[in-house]
N, C-alpha and C. Protein backbone atom coordinates (compact mmCIF):
# COMPACT_ATOMS: atom_id res chain seq x y z
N UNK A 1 126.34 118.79 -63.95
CA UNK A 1 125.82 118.09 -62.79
C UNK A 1 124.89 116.95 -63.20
N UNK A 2 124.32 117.15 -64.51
CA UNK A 2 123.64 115.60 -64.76
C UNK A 2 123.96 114.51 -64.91
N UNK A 3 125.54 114.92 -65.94
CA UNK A 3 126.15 113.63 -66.16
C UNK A 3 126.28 112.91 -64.51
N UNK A 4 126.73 113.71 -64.20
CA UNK A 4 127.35 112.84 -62.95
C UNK A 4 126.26 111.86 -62.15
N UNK A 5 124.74 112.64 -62.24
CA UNK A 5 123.95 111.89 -61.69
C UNK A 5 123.38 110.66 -62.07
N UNK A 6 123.85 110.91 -63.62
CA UNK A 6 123.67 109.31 -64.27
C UNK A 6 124.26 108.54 -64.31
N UNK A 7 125.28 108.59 -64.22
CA UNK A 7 126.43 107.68 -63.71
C UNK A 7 126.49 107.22 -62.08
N UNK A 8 125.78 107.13 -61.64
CA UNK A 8 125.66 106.73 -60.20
C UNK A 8 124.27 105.76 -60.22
N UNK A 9 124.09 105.85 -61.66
CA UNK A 9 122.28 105.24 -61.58
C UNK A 9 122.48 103.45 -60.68
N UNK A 10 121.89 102.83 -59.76
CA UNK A 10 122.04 101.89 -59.72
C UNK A 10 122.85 101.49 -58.60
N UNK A 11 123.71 102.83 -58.07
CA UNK A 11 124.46 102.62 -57.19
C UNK A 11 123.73 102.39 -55.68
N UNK A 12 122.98 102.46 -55.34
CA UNK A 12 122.16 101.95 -53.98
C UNK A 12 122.03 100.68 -53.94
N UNK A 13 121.52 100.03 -55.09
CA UNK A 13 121.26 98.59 -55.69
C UNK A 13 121.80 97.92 -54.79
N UNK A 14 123.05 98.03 -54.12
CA UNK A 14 123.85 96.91 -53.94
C UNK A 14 124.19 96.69 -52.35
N UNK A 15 123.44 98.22 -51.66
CA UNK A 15 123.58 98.13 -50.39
C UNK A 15 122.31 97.31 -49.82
N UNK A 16 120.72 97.95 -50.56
CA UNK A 16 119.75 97.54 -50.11
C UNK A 16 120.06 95.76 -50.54
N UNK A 17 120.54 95.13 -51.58
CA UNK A 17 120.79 93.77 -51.73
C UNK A 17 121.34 93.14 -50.53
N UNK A 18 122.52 94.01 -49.74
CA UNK A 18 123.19 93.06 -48.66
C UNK A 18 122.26 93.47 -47.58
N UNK A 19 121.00 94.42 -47.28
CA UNK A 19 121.03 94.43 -46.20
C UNK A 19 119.22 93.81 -46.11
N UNK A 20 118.53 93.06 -47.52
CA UNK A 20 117.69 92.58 -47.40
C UNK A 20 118.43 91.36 -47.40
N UNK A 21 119.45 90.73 -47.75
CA UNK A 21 120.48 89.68 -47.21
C UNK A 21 120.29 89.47 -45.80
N UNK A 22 120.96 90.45 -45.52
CA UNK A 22 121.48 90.86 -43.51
C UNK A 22 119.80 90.45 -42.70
N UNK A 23 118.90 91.13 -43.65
CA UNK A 23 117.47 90.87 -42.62
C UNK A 23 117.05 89.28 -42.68
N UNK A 24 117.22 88.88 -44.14
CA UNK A 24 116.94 87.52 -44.14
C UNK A 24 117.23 86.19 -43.14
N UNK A 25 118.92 86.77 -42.79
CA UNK A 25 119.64 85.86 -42.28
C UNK A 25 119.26 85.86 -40.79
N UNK A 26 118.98 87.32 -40.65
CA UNK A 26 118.49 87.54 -38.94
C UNK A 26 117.21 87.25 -38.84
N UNK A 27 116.38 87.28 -39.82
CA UNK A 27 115.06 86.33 -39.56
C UNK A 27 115.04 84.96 -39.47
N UNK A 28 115.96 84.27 -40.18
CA UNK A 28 116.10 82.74 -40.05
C UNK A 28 116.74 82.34 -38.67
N UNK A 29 117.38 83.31 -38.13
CA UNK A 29 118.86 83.09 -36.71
C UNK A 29 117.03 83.35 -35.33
N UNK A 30 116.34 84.37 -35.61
CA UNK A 30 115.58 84.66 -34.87
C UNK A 30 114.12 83.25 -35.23
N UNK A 31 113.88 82.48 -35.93
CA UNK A 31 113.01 81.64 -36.22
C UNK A 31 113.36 80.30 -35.39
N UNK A 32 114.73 80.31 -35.51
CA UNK A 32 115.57 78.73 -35.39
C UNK A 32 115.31 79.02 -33.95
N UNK A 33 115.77 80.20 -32.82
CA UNK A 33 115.62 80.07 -31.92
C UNK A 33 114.22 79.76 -31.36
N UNK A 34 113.19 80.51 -31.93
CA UNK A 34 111.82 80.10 -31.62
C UNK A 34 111.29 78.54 -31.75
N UNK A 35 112.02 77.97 -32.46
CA UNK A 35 111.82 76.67 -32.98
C UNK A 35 112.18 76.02 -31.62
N UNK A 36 113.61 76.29 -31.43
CA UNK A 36 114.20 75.11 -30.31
C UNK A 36 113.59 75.87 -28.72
N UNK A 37 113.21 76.52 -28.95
CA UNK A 37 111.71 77.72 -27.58
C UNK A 37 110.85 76.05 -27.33
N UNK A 38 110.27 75.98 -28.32
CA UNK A 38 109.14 75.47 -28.68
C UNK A 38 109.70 74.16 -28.80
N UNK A 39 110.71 73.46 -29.26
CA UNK A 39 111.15 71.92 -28.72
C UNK A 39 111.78 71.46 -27.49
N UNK A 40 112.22 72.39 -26.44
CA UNK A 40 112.38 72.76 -25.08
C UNK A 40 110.82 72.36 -24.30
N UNK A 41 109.70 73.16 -25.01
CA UNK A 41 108.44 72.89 -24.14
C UNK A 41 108.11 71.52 -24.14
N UNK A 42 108.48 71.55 -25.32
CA UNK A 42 108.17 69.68 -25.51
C UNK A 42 108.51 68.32 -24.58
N UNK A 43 110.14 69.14 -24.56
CA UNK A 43 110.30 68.24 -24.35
C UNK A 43 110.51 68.36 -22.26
N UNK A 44 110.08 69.50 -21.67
CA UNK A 44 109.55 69.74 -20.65
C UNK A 44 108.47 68.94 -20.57
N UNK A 45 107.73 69.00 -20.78
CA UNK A 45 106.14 68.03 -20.90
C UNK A 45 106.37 67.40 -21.40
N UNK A 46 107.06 66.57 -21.47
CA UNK A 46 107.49 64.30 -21.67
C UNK A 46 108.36 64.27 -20.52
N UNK A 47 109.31 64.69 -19.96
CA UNK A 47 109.47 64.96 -18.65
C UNK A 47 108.43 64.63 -17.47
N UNK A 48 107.39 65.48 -17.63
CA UNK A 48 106.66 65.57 -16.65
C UNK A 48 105.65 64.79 -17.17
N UNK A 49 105.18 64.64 -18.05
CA UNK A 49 104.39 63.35 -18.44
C UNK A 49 104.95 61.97 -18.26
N UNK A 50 105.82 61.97 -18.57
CA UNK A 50 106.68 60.34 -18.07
C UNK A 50 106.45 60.62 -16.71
N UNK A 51 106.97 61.36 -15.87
CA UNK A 51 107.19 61.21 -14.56
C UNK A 51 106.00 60.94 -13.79
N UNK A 52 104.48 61.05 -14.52
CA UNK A 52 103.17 61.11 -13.74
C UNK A 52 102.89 59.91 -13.83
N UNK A 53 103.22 59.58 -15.62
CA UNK A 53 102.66 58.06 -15.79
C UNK A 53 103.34 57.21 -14.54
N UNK A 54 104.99 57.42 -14.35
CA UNK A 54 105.31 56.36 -13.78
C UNK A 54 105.69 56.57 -12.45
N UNK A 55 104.54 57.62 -11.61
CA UNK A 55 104.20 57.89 -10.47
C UNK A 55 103.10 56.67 -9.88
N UNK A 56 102.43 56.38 -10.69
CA UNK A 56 101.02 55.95 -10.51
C UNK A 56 101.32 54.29 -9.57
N UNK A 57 100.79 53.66 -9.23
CA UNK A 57 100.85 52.64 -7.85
C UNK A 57 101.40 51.89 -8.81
N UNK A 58 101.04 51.12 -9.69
CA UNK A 58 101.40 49.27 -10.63
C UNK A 58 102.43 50.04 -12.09
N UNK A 59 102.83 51.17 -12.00
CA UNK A 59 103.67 51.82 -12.89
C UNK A 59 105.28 52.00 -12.47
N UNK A 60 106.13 52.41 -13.31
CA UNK A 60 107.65 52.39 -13.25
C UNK A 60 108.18 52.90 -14.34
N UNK A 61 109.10 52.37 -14.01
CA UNK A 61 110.51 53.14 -15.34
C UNK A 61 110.16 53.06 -16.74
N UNK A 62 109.56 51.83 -17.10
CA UNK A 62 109.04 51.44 -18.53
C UNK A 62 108.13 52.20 -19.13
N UNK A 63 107.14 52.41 -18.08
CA UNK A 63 105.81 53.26 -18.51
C UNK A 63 106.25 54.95 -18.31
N UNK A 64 107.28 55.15 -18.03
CA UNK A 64 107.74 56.70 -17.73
C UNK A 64 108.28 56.73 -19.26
N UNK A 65 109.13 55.83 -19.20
CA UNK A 65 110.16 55.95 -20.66
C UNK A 65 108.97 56.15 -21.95
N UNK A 66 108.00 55.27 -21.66
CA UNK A 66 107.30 55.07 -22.77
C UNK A 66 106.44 56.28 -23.09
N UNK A 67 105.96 56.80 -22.10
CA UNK A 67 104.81 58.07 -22.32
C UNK A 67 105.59 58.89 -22.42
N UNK A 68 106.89 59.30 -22.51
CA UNK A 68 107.87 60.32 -22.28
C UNK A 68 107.89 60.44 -23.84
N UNK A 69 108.46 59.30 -24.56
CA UNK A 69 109.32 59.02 -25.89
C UNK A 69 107.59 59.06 -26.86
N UNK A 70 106.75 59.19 -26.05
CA UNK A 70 105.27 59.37 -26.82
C UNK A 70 105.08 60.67 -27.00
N UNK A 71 105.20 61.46 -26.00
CA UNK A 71 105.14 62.88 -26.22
C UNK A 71 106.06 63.21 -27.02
N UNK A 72 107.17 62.99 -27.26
CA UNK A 72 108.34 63.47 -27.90
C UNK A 72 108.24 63.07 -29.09
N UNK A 73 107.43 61.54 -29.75
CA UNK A 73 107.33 61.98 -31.03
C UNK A 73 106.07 62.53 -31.67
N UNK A 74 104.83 62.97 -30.70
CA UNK A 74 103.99 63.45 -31.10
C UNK A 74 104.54 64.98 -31.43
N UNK A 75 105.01 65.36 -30.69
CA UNK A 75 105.46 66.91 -30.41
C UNK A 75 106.72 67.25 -31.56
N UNK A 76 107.44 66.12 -31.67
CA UNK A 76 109.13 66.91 -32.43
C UNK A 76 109.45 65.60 -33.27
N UNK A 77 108.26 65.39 -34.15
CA UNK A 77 108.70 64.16 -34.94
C UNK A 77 109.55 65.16 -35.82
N UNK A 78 109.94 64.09 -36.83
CA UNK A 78 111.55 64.65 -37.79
C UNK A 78 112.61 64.93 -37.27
N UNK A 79 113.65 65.40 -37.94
CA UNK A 79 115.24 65.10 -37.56
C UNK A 79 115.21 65.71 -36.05
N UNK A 80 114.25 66.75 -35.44
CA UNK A 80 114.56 67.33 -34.54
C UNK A 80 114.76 66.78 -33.03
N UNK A 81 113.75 65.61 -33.69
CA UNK A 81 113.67 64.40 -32.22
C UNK A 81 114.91 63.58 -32.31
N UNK A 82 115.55 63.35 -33.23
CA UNK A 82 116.40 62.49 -32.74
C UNK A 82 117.69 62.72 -32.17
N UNK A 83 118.16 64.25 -32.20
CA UNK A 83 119.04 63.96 -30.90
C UNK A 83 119.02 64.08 -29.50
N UNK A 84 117.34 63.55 -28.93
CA UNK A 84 116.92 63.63 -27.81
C UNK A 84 117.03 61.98 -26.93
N UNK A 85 117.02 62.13 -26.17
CA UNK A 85 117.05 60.92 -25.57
C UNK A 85 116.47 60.58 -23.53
N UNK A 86 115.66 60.26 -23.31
CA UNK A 86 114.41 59.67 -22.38
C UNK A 86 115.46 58.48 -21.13
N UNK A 87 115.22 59.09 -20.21
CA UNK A 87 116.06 58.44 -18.75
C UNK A 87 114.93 58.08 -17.85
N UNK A 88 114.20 57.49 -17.27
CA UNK A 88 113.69 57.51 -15.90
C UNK A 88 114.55 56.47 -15.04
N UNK A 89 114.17 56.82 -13.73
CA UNK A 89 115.13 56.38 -12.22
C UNK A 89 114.04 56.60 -11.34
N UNK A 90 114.28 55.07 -10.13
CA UNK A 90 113.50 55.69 -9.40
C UNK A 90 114.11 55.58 -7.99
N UNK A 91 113.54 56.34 -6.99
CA UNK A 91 114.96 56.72 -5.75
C UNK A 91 113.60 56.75 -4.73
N UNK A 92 114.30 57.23 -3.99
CA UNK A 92 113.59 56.73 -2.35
C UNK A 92 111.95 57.33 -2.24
N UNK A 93 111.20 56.44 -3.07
CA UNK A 93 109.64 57.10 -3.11
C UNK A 93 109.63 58.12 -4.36
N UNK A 94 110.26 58.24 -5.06
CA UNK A 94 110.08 59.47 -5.70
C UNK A 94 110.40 58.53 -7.59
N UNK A 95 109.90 59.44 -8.81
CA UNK A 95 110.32 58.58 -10.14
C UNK A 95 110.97 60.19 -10.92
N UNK A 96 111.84 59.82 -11.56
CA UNK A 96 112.90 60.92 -12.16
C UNK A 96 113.06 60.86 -13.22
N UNK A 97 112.22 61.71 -14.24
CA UNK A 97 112.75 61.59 -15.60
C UNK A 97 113.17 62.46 -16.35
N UNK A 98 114.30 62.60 -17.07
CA UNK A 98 115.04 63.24 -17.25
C UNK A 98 115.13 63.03 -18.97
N UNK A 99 114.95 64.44 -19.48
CA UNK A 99 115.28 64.46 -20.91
C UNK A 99 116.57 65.00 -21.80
N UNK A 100 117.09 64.31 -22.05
CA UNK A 100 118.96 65.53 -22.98
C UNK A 100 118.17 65.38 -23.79
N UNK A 101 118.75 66.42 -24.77
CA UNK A 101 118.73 66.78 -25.97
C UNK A 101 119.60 67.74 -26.33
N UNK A 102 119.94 67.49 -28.06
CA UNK A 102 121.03 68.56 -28.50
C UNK A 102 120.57 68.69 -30.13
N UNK A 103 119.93 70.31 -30.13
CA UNK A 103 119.29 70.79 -31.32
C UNK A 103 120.21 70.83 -32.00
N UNK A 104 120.36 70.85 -33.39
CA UNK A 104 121.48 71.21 -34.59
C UNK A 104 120.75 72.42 -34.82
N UNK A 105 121.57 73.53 -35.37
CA UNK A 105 121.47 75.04 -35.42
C UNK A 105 120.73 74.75 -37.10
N UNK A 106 120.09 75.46 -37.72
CA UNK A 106 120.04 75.66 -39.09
C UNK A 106 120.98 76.46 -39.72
N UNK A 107 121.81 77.07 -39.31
CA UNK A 107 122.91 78.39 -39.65
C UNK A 107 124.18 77.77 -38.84
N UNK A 108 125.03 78.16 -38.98
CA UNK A 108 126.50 77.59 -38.86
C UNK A 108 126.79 79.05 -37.54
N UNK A 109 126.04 80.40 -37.28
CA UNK A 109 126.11 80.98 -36.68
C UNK A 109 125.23 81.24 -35.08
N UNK A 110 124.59 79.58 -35.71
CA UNK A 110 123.75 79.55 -34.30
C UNK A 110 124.67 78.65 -33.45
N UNK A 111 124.66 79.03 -32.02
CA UNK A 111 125.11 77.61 -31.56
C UNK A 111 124.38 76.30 -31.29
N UNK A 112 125.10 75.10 -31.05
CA UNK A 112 124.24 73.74 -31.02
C UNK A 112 123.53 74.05 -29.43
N UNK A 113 122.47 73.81 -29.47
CA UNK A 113 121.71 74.47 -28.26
C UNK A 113 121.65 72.37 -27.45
N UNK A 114 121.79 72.12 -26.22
CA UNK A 114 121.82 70.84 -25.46
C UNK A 114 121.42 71.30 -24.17
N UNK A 115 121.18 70.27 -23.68
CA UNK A 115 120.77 70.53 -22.02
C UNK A 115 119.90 69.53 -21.76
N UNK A 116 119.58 69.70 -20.78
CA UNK A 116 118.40 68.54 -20.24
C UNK A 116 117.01 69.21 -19.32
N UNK A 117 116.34 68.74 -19.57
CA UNK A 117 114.82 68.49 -18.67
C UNK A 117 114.52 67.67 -17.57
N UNK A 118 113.90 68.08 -16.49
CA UNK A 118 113.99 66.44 -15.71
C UNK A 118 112.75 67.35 -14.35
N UNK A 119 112.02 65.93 -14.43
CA UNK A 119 110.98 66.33 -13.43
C UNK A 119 111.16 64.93 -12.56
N UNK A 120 110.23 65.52 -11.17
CA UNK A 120 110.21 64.52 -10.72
C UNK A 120 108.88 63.91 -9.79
N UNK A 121 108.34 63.11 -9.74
CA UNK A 121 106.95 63.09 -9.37
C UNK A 121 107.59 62.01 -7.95
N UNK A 122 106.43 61.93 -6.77
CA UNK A 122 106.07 61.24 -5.82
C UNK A 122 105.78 60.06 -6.28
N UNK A 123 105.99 58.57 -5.89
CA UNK A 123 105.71 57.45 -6.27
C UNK A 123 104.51 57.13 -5.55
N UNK A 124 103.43 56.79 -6.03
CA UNK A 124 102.18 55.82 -5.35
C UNK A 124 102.68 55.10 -4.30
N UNK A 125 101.95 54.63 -3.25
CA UNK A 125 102.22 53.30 -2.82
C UNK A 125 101.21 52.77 -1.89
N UNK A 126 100.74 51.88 -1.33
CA UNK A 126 99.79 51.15 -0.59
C UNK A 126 99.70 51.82 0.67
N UNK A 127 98.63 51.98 1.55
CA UNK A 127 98.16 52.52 2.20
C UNK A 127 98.86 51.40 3.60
């Protein structure tokens, strides 16, 4: 019965290898999502920050776009900002700004996460 037990020496080796593998990979799949959590808020608030700036009475589309695309690179500078992209519109009293974006996964098993943001504020106007 000894031999036999020595001959097995090593044999666990190779499960705990794939399954501190397996945890690794599910910590990186569980990080990436927290990441694009957290570039979602962002880019919620440039949304609604554009939309206040260019609520205001002598303000518009320019100054929405601009404080929008300010938050967005304070918040998600590097590759993450750039497949985002900054809309304002403005419609009957009201200013609309609207954010797409489309995260790239870090893992080939995440999906490409896209969608949009969009707030909309009351326009100023003279009494």
């Amino acid at each position: 019965m000894g031999a036999w037990r020595r001959r097995e020496g090593g044999y666990v080796t190779v499960e705990f290898v794939a399954v501190v593998a397996f945890s690794l990979l599910l910590l990186v799949m569980l990080a990436n999502l927290i990441v694009i959590q957290y570039g979602r808020g962002v880019l919620r608030a440039a949304a609604e920050e554009g939309a206040q700036t260019g609520s205001r009475l002598f303000a518009g589309v320019a100054e929405c776009e601009q404080r929008a695309s300010e938050v967005i690179t304070a918040g998600l500078g590097g590759p993450m900002g750039d497949g985002v992209a900054v809309t304002c519109a403005t419609g009957s009293g009201t200013i609309v700004a609207t954010v797409t974006y489309s995260f790239e996964p870090w893992l080939p098993l995440v999906p490409i996460f896209s969608g949009s943001e969009e707030s909309v504020a009351v326009k100023e106007e003279l009494p």
